[in-house]
C-alpha atoms as a PDB file:
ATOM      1  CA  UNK A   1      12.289  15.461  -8.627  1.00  0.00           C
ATOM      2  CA  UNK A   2      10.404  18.444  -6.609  1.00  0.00           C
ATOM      3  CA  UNK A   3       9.484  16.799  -3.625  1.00  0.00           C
ATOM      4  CA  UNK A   4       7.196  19.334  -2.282  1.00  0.00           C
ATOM      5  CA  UNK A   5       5.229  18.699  -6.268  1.00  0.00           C
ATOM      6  CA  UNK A   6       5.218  15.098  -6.443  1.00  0.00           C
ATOM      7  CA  UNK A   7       4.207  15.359  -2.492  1.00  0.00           C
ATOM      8  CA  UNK A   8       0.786  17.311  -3.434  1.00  0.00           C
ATOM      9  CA  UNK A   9       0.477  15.045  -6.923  1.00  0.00           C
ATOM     10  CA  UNK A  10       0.256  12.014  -4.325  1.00  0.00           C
ATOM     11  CA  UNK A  11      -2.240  14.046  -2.110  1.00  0.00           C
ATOM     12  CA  UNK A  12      -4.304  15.170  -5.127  1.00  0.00           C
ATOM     13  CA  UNK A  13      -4.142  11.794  -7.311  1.00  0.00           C
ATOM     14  CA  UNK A  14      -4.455   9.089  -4.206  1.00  0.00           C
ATOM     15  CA  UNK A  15      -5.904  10.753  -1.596  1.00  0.00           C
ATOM     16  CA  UNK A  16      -8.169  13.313  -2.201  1.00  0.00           C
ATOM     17  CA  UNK A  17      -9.678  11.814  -5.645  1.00  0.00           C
ATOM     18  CA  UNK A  18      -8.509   7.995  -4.955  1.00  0.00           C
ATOM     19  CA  UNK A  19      -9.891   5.280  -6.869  1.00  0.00           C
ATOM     20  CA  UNK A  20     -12.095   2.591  -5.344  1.00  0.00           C
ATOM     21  CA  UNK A  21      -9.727  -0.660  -4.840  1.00  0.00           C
ATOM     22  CA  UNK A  22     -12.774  -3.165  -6.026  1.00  0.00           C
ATOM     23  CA  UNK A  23     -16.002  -3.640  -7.281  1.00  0.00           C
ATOM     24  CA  UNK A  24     -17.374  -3.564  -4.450  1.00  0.00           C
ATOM     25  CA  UNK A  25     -16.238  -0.666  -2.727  1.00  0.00           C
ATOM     26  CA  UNK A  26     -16.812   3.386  -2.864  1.00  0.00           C
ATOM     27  CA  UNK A  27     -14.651   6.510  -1.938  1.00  0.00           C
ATOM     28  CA  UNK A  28     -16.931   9.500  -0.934  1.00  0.00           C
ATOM     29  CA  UNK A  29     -16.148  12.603   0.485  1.00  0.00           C
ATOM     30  CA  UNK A  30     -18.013  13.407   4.076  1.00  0.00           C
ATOM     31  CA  UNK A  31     -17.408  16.714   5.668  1.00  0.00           C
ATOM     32  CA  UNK A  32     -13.859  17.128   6.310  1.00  0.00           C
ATOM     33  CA  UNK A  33     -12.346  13.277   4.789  1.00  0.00           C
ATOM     34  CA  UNK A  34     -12.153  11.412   1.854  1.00  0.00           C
ATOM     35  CA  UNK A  35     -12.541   7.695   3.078  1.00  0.00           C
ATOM     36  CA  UNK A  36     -12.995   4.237   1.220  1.00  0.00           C
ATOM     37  CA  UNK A  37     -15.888   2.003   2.141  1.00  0.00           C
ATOM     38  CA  UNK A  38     -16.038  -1.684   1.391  1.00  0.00           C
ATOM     39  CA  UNK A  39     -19.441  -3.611   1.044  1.00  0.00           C
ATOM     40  CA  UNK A  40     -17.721  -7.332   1.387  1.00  0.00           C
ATOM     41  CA  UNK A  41     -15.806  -7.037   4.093  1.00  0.00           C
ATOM     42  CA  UNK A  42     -12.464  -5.771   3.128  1.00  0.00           C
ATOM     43  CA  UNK A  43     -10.665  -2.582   3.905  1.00  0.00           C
ATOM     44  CA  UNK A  44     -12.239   0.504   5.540  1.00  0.00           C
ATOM     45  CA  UNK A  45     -10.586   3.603   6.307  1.00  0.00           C
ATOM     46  CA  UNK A  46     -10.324   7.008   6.025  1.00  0.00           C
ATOM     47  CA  UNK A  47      -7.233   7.884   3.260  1.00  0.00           C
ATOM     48  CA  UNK A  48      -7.659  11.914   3.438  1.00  0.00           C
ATOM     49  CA  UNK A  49      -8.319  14.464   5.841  1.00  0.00           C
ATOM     50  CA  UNK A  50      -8.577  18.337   5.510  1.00  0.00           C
ATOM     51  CA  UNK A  51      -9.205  19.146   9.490  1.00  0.00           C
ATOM     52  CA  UNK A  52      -7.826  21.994  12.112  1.00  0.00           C
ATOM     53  CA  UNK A  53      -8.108  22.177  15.717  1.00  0.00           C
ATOM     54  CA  UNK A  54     -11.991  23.473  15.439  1.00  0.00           C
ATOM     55  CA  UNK A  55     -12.747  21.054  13.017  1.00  0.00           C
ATOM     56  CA  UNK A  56     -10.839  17.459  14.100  1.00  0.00           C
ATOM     57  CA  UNK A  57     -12.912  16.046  16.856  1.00  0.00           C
ATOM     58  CA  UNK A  58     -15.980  15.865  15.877  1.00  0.00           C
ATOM     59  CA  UNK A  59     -14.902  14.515  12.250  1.00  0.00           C
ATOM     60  CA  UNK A  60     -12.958  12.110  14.279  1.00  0.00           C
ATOM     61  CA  UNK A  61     -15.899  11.547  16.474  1.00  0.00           C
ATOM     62  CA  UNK A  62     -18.454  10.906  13.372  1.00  0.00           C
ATOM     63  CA  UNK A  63     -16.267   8.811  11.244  1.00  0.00           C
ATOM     64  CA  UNK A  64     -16.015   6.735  14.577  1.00  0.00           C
ATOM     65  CA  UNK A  65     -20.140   6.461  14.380  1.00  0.00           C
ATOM     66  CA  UNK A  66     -20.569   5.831  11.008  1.00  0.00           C
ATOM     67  CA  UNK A  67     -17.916   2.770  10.661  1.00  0.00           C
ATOM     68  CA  UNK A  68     -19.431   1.301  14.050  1.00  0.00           C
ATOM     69  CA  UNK A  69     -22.383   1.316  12.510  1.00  0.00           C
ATOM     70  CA  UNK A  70     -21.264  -1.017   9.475  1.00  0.00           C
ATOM     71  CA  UNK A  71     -20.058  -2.993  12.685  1.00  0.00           C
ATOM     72  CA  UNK A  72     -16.256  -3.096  10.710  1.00  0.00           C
ATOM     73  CA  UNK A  73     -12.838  -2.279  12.162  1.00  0.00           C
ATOM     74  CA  UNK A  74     -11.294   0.869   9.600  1.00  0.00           C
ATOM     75  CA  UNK A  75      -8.414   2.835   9.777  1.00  0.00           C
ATOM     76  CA  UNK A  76      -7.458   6.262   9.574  1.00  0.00           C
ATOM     77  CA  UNK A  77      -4.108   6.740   7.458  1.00  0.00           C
ATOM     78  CA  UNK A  78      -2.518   9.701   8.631  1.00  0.00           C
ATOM     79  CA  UNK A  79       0.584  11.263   7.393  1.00  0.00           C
ATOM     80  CA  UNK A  80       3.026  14.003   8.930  1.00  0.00           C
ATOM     81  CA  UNK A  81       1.817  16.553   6.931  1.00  0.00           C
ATOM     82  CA  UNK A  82      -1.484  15.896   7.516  1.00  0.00           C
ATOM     83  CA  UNK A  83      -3.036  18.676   9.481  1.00  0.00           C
ATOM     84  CA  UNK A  84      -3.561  19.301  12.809  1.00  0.00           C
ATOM     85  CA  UNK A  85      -0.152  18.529  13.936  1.00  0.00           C
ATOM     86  CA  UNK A  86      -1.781  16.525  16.798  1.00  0.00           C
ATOM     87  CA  UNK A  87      -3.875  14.526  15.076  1.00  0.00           C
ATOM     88  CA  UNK A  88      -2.252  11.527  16.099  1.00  0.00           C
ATOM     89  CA  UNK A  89      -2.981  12.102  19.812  1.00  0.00           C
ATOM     90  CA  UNK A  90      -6.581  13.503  19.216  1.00  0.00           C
ATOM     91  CA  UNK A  91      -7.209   9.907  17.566  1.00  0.00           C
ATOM     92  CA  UNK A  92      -6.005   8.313  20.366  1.00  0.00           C
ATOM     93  CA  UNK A  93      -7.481   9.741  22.341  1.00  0.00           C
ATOM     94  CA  UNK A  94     -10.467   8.805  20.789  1.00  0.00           C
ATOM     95  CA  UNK A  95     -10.614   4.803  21.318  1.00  0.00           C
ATOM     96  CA  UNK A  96      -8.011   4.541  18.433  1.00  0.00           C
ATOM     97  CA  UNK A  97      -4.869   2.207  18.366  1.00  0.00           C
ATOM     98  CA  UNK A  98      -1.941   3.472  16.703  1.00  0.00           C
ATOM     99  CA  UNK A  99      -0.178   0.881  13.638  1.00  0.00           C
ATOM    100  CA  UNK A 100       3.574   1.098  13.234  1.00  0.00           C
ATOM    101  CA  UNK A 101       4.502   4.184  10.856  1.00  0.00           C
ATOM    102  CA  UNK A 102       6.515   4.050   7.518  1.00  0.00           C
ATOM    103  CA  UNK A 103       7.896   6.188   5.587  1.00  0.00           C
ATOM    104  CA  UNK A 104       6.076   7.425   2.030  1.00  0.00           C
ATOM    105  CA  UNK A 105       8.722   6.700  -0.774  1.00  0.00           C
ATOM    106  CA  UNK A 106       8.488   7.943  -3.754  1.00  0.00           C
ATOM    107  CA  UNK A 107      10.409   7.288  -7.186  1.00  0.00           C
ATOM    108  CA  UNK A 108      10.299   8.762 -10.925  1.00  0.00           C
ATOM    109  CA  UNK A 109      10.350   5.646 -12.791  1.00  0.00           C
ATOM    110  CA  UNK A 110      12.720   6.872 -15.393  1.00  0.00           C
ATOM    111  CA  UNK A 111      15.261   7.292 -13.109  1.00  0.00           C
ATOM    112  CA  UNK A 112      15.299   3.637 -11.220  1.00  0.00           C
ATOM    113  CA  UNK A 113      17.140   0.572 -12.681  1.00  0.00           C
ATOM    114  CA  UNK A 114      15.084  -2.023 -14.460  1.00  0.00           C
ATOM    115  CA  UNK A 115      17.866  -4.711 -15.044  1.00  0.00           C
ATOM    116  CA  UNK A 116      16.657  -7.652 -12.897  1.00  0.00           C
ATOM    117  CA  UNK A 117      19.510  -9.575 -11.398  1.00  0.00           C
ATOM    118  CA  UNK A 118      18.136 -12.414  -9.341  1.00  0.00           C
ATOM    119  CA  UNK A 119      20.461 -15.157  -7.266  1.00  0.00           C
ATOM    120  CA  UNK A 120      21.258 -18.772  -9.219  1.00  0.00           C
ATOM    121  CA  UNK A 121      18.344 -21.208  -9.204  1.00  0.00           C
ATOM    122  CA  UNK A 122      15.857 -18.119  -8.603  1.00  0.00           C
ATOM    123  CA  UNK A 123      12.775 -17.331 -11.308  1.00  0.00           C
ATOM    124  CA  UNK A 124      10.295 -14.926 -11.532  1.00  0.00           C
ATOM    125  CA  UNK A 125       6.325 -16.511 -11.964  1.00  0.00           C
ATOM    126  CA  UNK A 126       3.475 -14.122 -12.900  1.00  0.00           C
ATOM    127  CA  UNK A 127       0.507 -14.715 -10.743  1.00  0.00           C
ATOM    128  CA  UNK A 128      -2.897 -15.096 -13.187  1.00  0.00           C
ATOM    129  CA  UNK A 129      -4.730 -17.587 -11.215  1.00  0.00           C
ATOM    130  CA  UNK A 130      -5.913 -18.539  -7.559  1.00  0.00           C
ATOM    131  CA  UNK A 131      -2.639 -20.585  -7.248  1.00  0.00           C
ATOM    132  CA  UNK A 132      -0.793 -17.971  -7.838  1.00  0.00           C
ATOM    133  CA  UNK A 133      -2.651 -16.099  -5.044  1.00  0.00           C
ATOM    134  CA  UNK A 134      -2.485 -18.489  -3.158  1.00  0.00           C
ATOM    135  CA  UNK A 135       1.634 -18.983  -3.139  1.00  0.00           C
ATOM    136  CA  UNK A 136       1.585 -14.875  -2.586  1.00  0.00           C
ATOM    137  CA  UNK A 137      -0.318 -15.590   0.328  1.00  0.00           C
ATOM    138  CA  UNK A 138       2.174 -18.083   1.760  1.00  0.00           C
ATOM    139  CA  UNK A 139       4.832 -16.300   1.704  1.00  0.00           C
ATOM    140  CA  UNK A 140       3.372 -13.350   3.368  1.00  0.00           C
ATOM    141  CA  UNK A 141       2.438 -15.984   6.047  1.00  0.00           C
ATOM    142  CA  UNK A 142       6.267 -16.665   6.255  1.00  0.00           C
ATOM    143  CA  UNK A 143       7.918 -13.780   6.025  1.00  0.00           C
ATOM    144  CA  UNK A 144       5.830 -11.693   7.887  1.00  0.00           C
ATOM    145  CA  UNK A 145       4.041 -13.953  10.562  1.00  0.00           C
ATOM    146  CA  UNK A 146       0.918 -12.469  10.225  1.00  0.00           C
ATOM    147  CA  UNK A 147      -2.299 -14.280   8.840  1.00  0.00           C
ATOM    148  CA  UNK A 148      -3.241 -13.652   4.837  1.00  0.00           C
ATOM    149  CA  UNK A 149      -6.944 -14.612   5.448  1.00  0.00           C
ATOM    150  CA  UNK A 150      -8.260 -11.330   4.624  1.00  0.00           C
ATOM    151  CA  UNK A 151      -4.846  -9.932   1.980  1.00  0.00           C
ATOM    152  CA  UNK A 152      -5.796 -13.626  -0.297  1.00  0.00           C
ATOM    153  CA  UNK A 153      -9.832 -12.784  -0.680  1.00  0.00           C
ATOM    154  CA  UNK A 154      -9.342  -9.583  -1.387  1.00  0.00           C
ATOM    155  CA  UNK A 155      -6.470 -10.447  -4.089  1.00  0.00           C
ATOM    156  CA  UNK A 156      -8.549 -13.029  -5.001  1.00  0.00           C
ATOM    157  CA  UNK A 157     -11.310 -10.529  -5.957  1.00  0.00           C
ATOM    158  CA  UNK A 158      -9.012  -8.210  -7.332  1.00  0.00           C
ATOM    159  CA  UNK A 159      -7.627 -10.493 -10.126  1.00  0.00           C
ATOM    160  CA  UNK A 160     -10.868 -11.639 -10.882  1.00  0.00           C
ATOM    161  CA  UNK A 161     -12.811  -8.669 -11.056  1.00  0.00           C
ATOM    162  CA  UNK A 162     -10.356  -6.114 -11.509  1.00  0.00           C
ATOM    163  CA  UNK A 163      -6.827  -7.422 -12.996  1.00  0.00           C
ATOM    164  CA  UNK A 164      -6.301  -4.455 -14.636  1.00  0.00           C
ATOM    165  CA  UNK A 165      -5.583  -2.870 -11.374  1.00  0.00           C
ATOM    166  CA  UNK A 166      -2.994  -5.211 -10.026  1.00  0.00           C
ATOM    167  CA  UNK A 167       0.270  -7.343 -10.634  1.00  0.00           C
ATOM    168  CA  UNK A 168       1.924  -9.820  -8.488  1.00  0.00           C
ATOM    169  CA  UNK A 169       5.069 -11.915  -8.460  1.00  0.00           C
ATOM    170  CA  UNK A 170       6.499 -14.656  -6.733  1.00  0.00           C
ATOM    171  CA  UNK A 171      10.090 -15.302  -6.564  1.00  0.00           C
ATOM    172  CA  UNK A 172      10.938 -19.002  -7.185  1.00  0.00           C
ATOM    173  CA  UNK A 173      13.958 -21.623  -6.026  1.00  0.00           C
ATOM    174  CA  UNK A 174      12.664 -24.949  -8.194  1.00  0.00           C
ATOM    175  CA  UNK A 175       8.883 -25.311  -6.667  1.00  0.00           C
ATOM    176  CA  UNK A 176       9.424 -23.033  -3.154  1.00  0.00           C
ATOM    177  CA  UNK A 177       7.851 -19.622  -3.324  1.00  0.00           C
ATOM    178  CA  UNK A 178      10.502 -17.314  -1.540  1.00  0.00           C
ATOM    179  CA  UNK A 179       9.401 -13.787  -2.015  1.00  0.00           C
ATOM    180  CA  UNK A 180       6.032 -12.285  -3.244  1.00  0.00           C
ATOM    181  CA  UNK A 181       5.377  -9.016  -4.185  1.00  0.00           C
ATOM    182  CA  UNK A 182       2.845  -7.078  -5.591  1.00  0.00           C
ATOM    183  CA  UNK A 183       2.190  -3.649  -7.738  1.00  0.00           C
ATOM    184  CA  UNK A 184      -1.073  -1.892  -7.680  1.00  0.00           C
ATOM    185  CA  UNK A 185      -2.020  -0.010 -10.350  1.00  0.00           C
ATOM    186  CA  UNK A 186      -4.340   3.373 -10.591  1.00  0.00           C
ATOM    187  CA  UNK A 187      -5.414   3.818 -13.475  1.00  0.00           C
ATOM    188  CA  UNK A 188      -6.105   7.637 -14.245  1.00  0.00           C
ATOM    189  CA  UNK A 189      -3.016   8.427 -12.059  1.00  0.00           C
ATOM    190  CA  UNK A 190       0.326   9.209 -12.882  1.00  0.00           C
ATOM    191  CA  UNK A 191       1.230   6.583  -9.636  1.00  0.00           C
ATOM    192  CA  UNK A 192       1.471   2.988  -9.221  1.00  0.00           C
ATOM    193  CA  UNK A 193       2.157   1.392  -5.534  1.00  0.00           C
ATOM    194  CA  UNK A 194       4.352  -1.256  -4.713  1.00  0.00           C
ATOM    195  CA  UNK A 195       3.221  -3.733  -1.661  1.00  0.00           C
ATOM    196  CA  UNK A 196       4.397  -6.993  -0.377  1.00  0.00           C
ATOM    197  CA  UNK A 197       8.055  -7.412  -1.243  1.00  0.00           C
ATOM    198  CA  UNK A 198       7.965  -9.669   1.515  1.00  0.00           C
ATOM    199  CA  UNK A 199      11.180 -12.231   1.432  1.00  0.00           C
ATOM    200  CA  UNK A 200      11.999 -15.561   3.313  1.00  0.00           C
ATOM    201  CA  UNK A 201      14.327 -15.207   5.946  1.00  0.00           C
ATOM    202  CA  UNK A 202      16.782 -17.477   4.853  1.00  0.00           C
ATOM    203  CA  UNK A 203      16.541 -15.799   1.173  1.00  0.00           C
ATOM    204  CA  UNK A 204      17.068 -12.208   2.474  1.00  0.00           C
ATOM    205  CA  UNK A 205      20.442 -10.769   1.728  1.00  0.00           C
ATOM    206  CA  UNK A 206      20.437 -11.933  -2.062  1.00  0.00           C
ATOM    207  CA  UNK A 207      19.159  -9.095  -4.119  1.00  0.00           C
ATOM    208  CA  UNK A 208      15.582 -10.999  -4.670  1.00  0.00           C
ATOM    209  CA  UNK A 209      13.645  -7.798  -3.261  1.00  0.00           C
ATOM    210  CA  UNK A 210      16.324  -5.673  -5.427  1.00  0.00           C
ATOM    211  CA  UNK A 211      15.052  -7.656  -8.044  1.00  0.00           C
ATOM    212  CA  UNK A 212      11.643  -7.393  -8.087  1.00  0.00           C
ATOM    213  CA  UNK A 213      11.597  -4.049  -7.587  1.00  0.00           C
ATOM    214  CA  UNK A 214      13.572  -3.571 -10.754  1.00  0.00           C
ATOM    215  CA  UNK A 215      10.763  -6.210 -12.114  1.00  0.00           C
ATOM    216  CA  UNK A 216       7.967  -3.754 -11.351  1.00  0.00           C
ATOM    217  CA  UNK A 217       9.231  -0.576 -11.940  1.00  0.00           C
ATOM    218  CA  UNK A 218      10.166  -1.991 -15.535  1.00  0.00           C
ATOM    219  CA  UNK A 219       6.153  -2.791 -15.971  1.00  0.00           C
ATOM    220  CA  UNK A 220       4.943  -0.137 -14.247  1.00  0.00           C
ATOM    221  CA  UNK A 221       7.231   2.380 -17.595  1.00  0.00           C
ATOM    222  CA  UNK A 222       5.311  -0.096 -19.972  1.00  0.00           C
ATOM    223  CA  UNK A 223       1.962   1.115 -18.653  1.00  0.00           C
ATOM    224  CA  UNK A 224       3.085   4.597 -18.954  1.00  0.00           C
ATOM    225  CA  UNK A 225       3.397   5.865 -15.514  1.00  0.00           C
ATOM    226  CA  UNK A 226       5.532   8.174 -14.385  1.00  0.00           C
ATOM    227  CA  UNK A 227       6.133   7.542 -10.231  1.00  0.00           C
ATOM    228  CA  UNK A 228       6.358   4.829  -8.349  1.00  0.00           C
ATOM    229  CA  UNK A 229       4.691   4.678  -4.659  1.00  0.00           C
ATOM    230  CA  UNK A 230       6.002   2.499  -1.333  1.00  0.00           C
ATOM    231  CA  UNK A 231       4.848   2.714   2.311  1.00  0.00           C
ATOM    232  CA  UNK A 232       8.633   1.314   3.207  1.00  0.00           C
ATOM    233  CA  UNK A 233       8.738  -0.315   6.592  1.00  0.00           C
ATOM    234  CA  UNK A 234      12.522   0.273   8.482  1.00  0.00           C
ATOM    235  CA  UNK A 235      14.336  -2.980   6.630  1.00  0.00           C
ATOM    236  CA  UNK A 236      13.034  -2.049   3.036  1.00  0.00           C
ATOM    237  CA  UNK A 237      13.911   1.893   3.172  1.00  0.00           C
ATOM    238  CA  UNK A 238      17.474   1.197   3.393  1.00  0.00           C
ATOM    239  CA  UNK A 239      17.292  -0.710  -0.293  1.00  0.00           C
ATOM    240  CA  UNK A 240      14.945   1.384  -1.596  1.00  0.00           C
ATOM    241  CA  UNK A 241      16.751   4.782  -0.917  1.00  0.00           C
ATOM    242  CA  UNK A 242      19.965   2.878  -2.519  1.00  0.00           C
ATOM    243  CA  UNK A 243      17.572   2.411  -5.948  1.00  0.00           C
ATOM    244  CA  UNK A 244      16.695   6.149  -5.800  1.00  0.00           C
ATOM    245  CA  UNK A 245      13.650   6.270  -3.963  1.00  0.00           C
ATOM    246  CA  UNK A 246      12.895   9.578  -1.609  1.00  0.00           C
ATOM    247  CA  UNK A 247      11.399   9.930   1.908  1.00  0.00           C
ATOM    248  CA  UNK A 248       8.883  12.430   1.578  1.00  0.00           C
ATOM    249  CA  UNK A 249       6.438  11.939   4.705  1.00  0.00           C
ATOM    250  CA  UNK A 250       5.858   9.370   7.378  1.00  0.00           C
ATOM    251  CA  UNK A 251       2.134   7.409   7.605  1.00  0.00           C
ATOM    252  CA  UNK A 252       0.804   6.233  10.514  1.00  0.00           C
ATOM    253  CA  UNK A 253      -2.358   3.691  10.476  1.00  0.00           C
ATOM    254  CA  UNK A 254      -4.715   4.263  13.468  1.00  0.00           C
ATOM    255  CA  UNK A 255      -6.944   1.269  13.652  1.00  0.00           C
ATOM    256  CA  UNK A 256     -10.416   1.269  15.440  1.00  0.00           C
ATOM    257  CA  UNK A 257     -12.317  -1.378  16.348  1.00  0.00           C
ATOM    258  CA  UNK A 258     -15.971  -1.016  17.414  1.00  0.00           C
END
């Protein structure tokens, strides 16, 4: 895999000429970004920049005006290779909060395992209904000890309005959900993203994450596409690189709140 290709691919197909995530959301371009607006509530942010030193204030500075005026918190996803090298500190210095940064993984499908090997007394269950959601939603409650208030509407919507677009799973021991994850898809693309992958503490360590990795990557070939995506926090790179997947950038969210 050329990384510097597949690196522009991702900038090209997700970035600059991303899909919106719902029915009720738009991507437009304005000035110098690409950025996704939401009408109900859910995610804001800006997902591509083309700046330079000249140029990156005052973007930062009107993007900063226009999502106080929808009165909504949004984020600007940066990436190392995003340019100028100091963007970072110019948002920042702007009012800006910076998230924790992961690394941008990416895989060719063909080349990952799709065997799914999954610990005694474990099952896979394909969501297709609010319960479903709703058991995704605990467990990302439990394994990652944040609140999924605003993750199970917008899944919610998503499988209702466009299911085309996503897949989740929850790993099950008898009736306990013990790992979620989901894939979204892009239709269009040549990508699909993997998200959640979010396991139990007392059921890390046993190959479920392995699993359901395997699990996606195996529907993801079915659809026809070719990589697979992952924003891979430090615990999940480790596995991940061990499947085949490659570093090629770092993301950093930068949240602001008005």
């Amino acid at each position: 895999m050329d990384h510097a290709e597949v690196l522009a691919l991702f900038d090209q197909q997700l970035r600059l000429d991303a899909p919106a995530d719902s029915a009720h959301s738009l991507v437009e371009r304005s000035g110098g970004v690409v950025r996704h607006v939401a009408t109900d509530g859910a995610w804001n942010g800006v997902i591509w920049s083309g700046l330079d030193e000249d140029t990156a204030d005052a973007e930062i500075a009107a993007q900063v005006r226009y999502f106080s005026a929808l009165g909504d918190e949004f984020e600007w996803k940066t990436y190392a290779h995003d340019r100028p090298a100091d963007l970072g500190g110019r948002l920042l210095a702007a009012g800006f909060t910076a998230e924790p940064e992961e690394t941008l993984m990416v895989a060719r499908i063909g080349d990952l395992p799709t065997r799914v090997e999954l610990p005694e007394g474990v099952r896979l269950h394909e969501v297709t209904d609010p319960a479903g959601v709703a058991l995704v939603a605990e467990v990302h409650e439990q394994a990652f000890g944040t609140s999924s208030t605003r993750l199970h509407a917008r899944l919610l919507a998503q499988l209702e309005q466009r299911p085309d677009t996503v897949s989740m799973t929850v790993a099950m021991a008898g009736d306990r959900p013990v790992c979620a994850a989901r894939m979204e898809l892009y239709p269009g693309t040549e990508f699909a993203g993997l998200w959640g992958g979010g396991t139990l503490p007392a059921w890390r360590g046993k190959g479920i994450y392995r699993a359901l990795v395997a699990h996606r990557a195996a529907l993801a070939a079915g659809l026809g596409y070719r990589y697979l995506q992952v924003d891979a926090s430090d615990r999940s790179r480790p596995i991940l690189q061990r499947l085949g997947f490659a570093a090629l950038s770092v993301t950093t969210p930068y949240l602001y709140t008005p």
